[in-house]
PDB file of N, CA and C in Angstrom:
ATOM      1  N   UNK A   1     302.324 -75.072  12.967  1.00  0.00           N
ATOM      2  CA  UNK A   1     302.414 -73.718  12.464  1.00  0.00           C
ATOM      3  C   UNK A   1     301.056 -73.017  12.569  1.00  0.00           C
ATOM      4  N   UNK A   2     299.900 -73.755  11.960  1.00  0.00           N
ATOM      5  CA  UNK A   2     298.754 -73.397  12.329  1.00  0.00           C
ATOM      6  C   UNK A   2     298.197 -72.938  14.027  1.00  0.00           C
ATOM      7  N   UNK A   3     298.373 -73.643  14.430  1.00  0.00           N
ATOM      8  CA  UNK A   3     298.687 -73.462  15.953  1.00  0.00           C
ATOM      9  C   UNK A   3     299.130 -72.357  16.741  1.00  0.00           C
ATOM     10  N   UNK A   4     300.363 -72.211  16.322  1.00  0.00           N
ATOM     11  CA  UNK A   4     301.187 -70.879  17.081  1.00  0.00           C
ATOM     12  C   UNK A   4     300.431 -69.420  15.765  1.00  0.00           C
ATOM     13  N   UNK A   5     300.302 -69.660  14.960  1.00  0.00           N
ATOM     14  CA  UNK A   5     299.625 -68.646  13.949  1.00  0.00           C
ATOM     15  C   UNK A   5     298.094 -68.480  14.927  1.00  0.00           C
ATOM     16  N   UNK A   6     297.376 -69.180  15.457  1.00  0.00           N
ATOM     17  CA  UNK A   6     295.924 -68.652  15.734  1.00  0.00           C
ATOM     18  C   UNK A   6     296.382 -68.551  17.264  1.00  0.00           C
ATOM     19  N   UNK A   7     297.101 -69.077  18.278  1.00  0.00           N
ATOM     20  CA  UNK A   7     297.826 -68.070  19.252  1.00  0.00           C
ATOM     21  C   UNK A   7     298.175 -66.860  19.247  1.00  0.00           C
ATOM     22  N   UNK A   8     299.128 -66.329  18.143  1.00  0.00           N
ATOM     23  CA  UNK A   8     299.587 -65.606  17.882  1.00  0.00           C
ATOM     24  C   UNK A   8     298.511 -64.228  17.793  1.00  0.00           C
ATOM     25  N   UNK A   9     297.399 -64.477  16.868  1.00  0.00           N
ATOM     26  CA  UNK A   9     295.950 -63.842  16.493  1.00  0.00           C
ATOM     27  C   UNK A   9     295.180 -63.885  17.485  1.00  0.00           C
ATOM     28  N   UNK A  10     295.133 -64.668  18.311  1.00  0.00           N
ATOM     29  CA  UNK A  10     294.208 -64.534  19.875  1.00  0.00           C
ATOM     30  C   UNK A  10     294.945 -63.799  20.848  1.00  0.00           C
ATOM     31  N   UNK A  11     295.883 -63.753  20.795  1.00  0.00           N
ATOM     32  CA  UNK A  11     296.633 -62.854  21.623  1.00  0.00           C
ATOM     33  C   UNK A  11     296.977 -61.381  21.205  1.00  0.00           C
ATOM     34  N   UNK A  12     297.009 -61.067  20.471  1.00  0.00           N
ATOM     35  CA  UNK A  12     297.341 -59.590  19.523  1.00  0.00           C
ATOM     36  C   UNK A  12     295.515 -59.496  19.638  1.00  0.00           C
ATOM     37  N   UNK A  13     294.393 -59.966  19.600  1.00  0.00           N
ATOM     38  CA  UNK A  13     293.400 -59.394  19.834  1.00  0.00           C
ATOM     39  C   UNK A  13     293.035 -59.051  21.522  1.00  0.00           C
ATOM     40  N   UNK A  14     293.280 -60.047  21.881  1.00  0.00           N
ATOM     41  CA  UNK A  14     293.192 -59.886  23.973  1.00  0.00           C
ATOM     42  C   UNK A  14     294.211 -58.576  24.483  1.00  0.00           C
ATOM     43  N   UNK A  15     295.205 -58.289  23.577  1.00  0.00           N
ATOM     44  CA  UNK A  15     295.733 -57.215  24.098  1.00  0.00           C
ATOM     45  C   UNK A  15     295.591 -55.845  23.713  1.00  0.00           C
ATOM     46  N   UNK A  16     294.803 -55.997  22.396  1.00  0.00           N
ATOM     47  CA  UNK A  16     293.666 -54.984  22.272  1.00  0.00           C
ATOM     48  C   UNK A  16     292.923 -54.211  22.735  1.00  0.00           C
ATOM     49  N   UNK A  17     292.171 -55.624  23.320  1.00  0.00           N
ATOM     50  CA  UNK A  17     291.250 -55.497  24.307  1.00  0.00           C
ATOM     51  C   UNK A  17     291.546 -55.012  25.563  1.00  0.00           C
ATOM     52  N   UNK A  18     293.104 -55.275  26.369  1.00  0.00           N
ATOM     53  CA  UNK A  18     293.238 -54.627  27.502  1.00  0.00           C
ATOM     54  C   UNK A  18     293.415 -53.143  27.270  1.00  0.00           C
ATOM     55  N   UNK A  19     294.057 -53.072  26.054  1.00  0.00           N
ATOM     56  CA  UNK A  19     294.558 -51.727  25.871  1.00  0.00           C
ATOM     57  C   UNK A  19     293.934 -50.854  25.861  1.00  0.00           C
ATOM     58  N   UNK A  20     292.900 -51.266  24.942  1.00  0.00           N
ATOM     59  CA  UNK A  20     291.317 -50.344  24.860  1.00  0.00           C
ATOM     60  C   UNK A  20     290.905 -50.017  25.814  1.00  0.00           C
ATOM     61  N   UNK A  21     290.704 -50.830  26.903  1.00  0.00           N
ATOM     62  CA  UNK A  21     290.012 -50.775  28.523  1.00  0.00           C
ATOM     63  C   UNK A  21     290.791 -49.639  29.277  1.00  0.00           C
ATOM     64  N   UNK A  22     291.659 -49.461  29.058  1.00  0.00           N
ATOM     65  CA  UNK A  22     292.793 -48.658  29.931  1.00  0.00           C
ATOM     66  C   UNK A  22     292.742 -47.384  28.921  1.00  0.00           C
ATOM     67  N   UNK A  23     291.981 -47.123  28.036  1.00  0.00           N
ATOM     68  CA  UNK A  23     291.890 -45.671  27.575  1.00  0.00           C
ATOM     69  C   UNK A  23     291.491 -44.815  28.256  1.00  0.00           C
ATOM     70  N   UNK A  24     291.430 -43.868  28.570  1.00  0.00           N
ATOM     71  CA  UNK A  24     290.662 -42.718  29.281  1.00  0.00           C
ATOM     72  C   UNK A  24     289.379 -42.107  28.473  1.00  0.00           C
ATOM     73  N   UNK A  25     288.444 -42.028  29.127  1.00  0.00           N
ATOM     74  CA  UNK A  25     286.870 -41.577  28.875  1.00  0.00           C
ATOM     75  C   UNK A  25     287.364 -40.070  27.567  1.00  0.00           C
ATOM     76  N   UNK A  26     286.797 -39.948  26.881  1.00  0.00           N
ATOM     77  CA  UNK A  26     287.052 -38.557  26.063  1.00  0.00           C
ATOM     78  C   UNK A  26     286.131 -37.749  26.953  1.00  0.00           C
ATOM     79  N   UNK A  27     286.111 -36.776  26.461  1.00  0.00           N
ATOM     80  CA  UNK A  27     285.376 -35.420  27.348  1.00  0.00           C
ATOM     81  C   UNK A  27     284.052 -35.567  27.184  1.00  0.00           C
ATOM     82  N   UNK A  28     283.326 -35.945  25.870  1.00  0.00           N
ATOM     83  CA  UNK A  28     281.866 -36.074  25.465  1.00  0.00           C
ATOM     84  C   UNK A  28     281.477 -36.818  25.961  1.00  0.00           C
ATOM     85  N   UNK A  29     282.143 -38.294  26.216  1.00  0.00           N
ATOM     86  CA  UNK A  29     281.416 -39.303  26.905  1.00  0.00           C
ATOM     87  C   UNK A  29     281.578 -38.909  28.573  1.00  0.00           C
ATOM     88  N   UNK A  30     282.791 -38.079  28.671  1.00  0.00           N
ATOM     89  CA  UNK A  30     282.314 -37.741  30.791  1.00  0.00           C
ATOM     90  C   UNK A  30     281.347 -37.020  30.797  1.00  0.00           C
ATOM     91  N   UNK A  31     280.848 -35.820  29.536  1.00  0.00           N
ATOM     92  CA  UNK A  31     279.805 -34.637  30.070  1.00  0.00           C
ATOM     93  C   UNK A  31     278.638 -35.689  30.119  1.00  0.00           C
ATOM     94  N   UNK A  32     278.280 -36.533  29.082  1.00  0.00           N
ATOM     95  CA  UNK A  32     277.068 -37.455  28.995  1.00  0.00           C
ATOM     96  C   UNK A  32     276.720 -38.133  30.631  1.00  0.00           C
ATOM     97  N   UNK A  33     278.046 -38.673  30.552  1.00  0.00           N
ATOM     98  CA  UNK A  33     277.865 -39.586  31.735  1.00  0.00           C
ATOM     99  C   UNK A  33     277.493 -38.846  33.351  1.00  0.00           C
ATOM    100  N   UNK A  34     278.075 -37.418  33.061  1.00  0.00           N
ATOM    101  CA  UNK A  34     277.890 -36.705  34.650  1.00  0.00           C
ATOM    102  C   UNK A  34     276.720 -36.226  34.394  1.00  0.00           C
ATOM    103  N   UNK A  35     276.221 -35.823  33.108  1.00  0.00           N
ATOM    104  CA  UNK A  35     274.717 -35.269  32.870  1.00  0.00           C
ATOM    105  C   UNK A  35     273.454 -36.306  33.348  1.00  0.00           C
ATOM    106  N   UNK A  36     273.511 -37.577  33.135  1.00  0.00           N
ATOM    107  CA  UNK A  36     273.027 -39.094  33.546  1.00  0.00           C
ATOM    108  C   UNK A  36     273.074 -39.191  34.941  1.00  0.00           C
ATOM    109  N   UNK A  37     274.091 -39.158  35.751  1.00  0.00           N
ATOM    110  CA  UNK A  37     274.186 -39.161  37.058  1.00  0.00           C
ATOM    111  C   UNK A  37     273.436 -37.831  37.492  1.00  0.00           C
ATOM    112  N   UNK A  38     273.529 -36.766  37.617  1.00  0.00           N
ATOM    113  CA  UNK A  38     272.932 -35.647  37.944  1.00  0.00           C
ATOM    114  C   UNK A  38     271.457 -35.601  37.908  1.00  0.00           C
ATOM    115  N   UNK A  39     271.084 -35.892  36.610  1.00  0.00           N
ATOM    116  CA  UNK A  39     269.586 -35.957  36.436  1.00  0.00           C
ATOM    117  C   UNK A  39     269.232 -37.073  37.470  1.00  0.00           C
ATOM    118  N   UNK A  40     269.913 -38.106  37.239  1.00  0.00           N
ATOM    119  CA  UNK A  40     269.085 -39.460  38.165  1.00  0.00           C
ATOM    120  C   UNK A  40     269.361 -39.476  39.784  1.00  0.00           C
ATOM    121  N   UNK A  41     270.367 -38.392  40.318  1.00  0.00           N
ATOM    122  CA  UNK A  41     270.292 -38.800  41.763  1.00  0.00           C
ATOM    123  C   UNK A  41     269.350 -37.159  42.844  1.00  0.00           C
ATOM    124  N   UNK A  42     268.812 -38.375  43.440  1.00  0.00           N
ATOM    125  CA  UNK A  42     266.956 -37.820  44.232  1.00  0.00           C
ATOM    126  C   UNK A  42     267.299 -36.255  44.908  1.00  0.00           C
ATOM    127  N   UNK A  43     268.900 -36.190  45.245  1.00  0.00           N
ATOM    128  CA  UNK A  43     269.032 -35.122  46.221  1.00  0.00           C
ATOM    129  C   UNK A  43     269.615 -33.446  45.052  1.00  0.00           C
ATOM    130  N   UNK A  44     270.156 -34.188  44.175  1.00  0.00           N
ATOM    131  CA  UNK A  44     270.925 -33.238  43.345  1.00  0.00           C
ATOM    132  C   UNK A  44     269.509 -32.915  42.383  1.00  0.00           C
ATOM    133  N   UNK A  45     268.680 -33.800  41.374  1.00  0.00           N
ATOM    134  CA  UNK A  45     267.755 -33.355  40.621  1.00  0.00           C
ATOM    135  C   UNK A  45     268.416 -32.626  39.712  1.00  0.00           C
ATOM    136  N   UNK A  46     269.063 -32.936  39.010  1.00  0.00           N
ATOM    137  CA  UNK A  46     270.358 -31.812  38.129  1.00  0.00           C
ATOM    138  C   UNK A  46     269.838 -31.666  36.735  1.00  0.00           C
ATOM    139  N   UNK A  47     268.499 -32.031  36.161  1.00  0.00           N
ATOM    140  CA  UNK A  47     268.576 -32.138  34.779  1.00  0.00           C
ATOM    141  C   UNK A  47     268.835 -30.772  34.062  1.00  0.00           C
ATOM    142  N   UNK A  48     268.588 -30.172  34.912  1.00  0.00           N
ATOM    143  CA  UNK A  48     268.509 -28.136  34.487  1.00  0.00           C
ATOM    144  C   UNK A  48     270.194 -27.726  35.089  1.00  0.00           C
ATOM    145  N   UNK A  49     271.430 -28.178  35.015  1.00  0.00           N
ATOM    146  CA  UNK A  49     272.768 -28.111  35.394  1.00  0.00           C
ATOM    147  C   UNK A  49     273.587 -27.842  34.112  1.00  0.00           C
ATOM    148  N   UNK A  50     274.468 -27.016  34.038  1.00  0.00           N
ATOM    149  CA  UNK A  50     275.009 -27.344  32.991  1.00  0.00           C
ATOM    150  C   UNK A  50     276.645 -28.119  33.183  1.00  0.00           C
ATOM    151  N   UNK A  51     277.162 -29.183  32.316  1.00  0.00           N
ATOM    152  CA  UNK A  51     278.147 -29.673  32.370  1.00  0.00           C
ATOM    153  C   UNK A  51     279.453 -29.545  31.411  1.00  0.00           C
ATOM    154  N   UNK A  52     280.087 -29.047  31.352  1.00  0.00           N
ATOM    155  CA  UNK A  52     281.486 -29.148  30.766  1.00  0.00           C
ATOM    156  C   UNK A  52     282.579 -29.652  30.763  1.00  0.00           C
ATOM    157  N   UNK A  53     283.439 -30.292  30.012  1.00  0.00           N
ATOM    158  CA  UNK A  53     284.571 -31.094  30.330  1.00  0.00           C
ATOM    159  C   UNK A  53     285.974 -30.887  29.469  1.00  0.00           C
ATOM    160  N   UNK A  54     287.119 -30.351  30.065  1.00  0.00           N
ATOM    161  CA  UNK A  54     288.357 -30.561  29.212  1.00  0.00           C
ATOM    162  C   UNK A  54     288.908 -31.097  30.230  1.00  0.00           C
ATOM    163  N   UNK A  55     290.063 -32.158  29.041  1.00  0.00           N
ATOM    164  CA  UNK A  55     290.866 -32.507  29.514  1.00  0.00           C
ATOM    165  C   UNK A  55     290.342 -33.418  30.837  1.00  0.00           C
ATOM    166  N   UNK A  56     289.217 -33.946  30.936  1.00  0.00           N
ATOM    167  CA  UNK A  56     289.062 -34.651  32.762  1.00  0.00           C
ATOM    168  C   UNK A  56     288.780 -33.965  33.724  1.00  0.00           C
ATOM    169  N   UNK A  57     288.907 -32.358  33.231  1.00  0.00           N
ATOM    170  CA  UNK A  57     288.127 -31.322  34.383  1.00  0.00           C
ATOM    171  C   UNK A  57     287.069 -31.035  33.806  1.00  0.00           C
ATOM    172  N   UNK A  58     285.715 -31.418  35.130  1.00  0.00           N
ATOM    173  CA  UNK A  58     284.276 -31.340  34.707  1.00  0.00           C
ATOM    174  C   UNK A  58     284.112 -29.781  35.498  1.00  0.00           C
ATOM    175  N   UNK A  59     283.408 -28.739  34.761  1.00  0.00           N
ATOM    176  CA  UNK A  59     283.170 -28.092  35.297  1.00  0.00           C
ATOM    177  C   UNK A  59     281.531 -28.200  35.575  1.00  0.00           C
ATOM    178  N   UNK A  60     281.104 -27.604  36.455  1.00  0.00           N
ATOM    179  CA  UNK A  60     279.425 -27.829  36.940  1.00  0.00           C
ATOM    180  C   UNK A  60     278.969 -26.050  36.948  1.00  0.00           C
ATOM    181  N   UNK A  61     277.695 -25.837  36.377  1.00  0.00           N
ATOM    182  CA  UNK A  61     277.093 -24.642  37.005  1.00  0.00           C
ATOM    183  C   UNK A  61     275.779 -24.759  36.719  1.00  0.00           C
ATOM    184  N   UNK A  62     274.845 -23.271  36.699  1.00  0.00           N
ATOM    185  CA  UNK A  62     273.383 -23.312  36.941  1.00  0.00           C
ATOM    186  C   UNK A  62     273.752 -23.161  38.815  1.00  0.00           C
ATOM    187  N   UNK A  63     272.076 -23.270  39.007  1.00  0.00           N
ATOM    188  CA  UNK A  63     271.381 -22.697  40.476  1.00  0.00           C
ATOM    189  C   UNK A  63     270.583 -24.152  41.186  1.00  0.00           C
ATOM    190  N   UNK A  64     270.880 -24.358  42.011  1.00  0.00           N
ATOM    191  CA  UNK A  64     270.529 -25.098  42.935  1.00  0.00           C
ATOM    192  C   UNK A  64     269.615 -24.585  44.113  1.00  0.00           C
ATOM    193  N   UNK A  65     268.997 -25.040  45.024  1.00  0.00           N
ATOM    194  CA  UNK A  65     268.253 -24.089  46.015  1.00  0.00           C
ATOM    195  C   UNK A  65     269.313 -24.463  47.670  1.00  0.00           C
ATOM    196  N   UNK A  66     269.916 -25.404  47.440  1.00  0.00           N
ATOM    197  CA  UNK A  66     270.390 -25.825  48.891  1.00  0.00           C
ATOM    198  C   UNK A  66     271.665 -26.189  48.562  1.00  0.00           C
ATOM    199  N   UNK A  67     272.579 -25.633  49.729  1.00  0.00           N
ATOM    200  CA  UNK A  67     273.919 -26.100  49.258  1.00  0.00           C
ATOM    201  C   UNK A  67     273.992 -27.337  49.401  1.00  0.00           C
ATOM    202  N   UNK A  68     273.501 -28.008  50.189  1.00  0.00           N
ATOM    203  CA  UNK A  68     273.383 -29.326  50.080  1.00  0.00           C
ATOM    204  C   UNK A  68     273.517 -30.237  48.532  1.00  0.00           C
ATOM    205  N   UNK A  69     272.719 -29.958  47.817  1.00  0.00           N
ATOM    206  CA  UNK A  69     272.702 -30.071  46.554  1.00  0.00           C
ATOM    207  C   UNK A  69     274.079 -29.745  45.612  1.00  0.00           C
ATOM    208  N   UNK A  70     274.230 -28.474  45.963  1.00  0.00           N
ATOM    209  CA  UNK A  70     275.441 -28.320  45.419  1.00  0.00           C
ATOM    210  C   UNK A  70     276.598 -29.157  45.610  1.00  0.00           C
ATOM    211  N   UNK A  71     276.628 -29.273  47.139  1.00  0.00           N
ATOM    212  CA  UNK A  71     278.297 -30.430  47.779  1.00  0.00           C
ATOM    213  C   UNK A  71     277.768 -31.698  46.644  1.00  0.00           C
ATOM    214  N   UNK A  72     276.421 -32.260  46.723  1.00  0.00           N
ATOM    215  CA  UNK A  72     276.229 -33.800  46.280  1.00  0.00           C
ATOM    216  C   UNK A  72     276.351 -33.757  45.238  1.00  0.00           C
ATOM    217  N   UNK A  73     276.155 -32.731  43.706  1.00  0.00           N
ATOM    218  CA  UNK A  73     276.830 -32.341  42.244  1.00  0.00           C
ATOM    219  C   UNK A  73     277.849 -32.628  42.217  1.00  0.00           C
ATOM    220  N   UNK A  74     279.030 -32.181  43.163  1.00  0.00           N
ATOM    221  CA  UNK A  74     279.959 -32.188  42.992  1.00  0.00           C
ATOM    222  C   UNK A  74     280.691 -33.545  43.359  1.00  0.00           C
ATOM    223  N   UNK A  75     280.301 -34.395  44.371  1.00  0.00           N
ATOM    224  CA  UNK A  75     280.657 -35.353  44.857  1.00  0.00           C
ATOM    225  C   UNK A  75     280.229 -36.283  43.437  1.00  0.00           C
ATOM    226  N   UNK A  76     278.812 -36.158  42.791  1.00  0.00           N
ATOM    227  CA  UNK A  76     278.413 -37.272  42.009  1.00  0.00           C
ATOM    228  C   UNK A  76     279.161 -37.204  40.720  1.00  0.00           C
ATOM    229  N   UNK A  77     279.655 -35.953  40.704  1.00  0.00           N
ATOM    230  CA  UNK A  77     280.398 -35.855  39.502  1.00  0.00           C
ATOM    231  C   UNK A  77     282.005 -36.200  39.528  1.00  0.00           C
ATOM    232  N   UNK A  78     282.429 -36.172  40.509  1.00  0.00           N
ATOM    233  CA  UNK A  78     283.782 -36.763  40.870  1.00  0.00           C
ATOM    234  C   UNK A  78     283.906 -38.132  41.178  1.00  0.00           C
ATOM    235  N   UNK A  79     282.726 -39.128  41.121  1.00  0.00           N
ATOM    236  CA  UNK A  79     282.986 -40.123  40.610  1.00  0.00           C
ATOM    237  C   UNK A  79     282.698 -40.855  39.550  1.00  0.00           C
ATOM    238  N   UNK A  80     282.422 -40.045  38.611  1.00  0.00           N
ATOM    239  CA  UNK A  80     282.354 -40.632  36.921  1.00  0.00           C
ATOM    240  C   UNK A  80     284.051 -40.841  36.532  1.00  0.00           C
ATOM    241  N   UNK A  81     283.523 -42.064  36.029  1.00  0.00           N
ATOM    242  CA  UNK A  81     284.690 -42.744  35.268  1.00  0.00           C
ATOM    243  C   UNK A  81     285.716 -41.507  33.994  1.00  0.00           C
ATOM    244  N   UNK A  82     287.023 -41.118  34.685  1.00  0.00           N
ATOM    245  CA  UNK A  82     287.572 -40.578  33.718  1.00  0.00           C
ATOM    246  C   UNK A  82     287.646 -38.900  34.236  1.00  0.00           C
ATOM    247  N   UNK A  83     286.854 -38.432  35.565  1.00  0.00           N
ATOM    248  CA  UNK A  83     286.689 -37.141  35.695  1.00  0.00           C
ATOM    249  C   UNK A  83     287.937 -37.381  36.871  1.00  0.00           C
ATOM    250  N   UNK A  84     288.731 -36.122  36.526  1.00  0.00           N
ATOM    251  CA  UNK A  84     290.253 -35.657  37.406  1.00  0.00           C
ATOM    252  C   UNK A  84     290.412 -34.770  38.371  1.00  0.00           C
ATOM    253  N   UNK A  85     289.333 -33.890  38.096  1.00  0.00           N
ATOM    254  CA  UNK A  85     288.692 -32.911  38.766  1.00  0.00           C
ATOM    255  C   UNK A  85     287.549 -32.452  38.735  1.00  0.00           C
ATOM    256  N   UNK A  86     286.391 -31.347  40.004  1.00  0.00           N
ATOM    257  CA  UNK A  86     285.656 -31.323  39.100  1.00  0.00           C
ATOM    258  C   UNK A  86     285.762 -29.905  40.107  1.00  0.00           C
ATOM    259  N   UNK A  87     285.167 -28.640  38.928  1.00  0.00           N
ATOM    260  CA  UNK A  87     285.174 -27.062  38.946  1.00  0.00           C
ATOM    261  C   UNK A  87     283.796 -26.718  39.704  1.00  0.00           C
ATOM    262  N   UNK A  88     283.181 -26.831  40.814  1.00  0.00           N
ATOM    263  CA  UNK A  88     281.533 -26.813  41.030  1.00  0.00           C
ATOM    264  C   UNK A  88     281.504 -24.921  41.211  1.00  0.00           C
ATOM    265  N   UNK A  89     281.404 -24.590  39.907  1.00  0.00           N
ATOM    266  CA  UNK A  89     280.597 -22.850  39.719  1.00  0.00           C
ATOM    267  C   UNK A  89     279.068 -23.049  40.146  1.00  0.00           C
ATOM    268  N   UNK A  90     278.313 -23.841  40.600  1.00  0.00           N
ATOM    269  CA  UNK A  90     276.969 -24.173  40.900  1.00  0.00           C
ATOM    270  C   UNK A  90     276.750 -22.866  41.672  1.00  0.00           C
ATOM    271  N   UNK A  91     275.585 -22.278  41.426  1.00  0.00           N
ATOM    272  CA  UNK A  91     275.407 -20.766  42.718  1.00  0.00           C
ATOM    273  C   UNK A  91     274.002 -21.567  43.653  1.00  0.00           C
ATOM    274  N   UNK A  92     274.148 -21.042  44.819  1.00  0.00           N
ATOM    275  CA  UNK A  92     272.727 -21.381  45.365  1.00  0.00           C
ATOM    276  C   UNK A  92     271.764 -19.891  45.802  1.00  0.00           C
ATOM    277  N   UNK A  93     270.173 -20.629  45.283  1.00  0.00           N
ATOM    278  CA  UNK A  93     269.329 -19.477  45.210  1.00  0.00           C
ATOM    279  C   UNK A  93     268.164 -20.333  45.997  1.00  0.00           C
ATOM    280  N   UNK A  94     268.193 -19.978  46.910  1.00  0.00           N
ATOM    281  CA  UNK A  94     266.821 -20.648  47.924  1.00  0.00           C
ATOM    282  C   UNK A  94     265.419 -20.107  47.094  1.00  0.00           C
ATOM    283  N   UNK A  95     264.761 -20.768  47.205  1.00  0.00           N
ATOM    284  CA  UNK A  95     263.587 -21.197  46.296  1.00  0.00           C
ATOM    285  C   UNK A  95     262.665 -20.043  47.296  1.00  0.00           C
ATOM    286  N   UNK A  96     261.908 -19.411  46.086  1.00  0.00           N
ATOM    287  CA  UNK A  96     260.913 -18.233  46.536  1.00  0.00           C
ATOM    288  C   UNK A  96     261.763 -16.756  46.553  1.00  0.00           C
ATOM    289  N   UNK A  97     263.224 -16.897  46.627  1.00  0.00           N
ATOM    290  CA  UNK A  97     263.890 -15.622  46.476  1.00  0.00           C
ATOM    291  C   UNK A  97     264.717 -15.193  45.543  1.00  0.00           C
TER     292      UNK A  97
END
């Protein structure tokens, strides 16, 4: 009885655990997480970006100098865990004008 009782309790916790895993990201933890990626990748330089999120749609804006930059925002932000879409309002303003 003891036996099938701490089976019983190891298993109702492991499926917890899958269940939990298979939640979807809330919105605060995708803006964090696309804000993290942005700042840290060399071509985007995003710490000055702003990020928004409902529902799994990240929206992106602020000024970039190269569209280049802009496509790679948008790419880095469409692969954070939990983002469904992402809105890139980013404008580009070439630097000196």
């Amino acid at each position: 009885m003891l036996k099938l009782l701490s089976f019983l309790l190891a298993f109702s916790l492991l499926a917890g655990l899958v269940l939990a895993a298979d939640k979807p990201a809330n919105d605060d933890v995708i803006v964090d997480q696309v804000r993290v990626k942005l700042a840290g990748d060399a071509i985007v330089k995003g710490g000055g970006l702003a990020v928004d999120a409902k529902n799994g749609v990240v929206t992106l804006s602020g000024v970039v100098a190269t569209s280049k930059q802009k496509d790679r925002a948008g790419k880095v932000a469409a692969k954070v865990k939990g983002v469904k879409q992402v809105v890139n309002n980013i404008t580009i303003t070439p630097v000196g004008k």
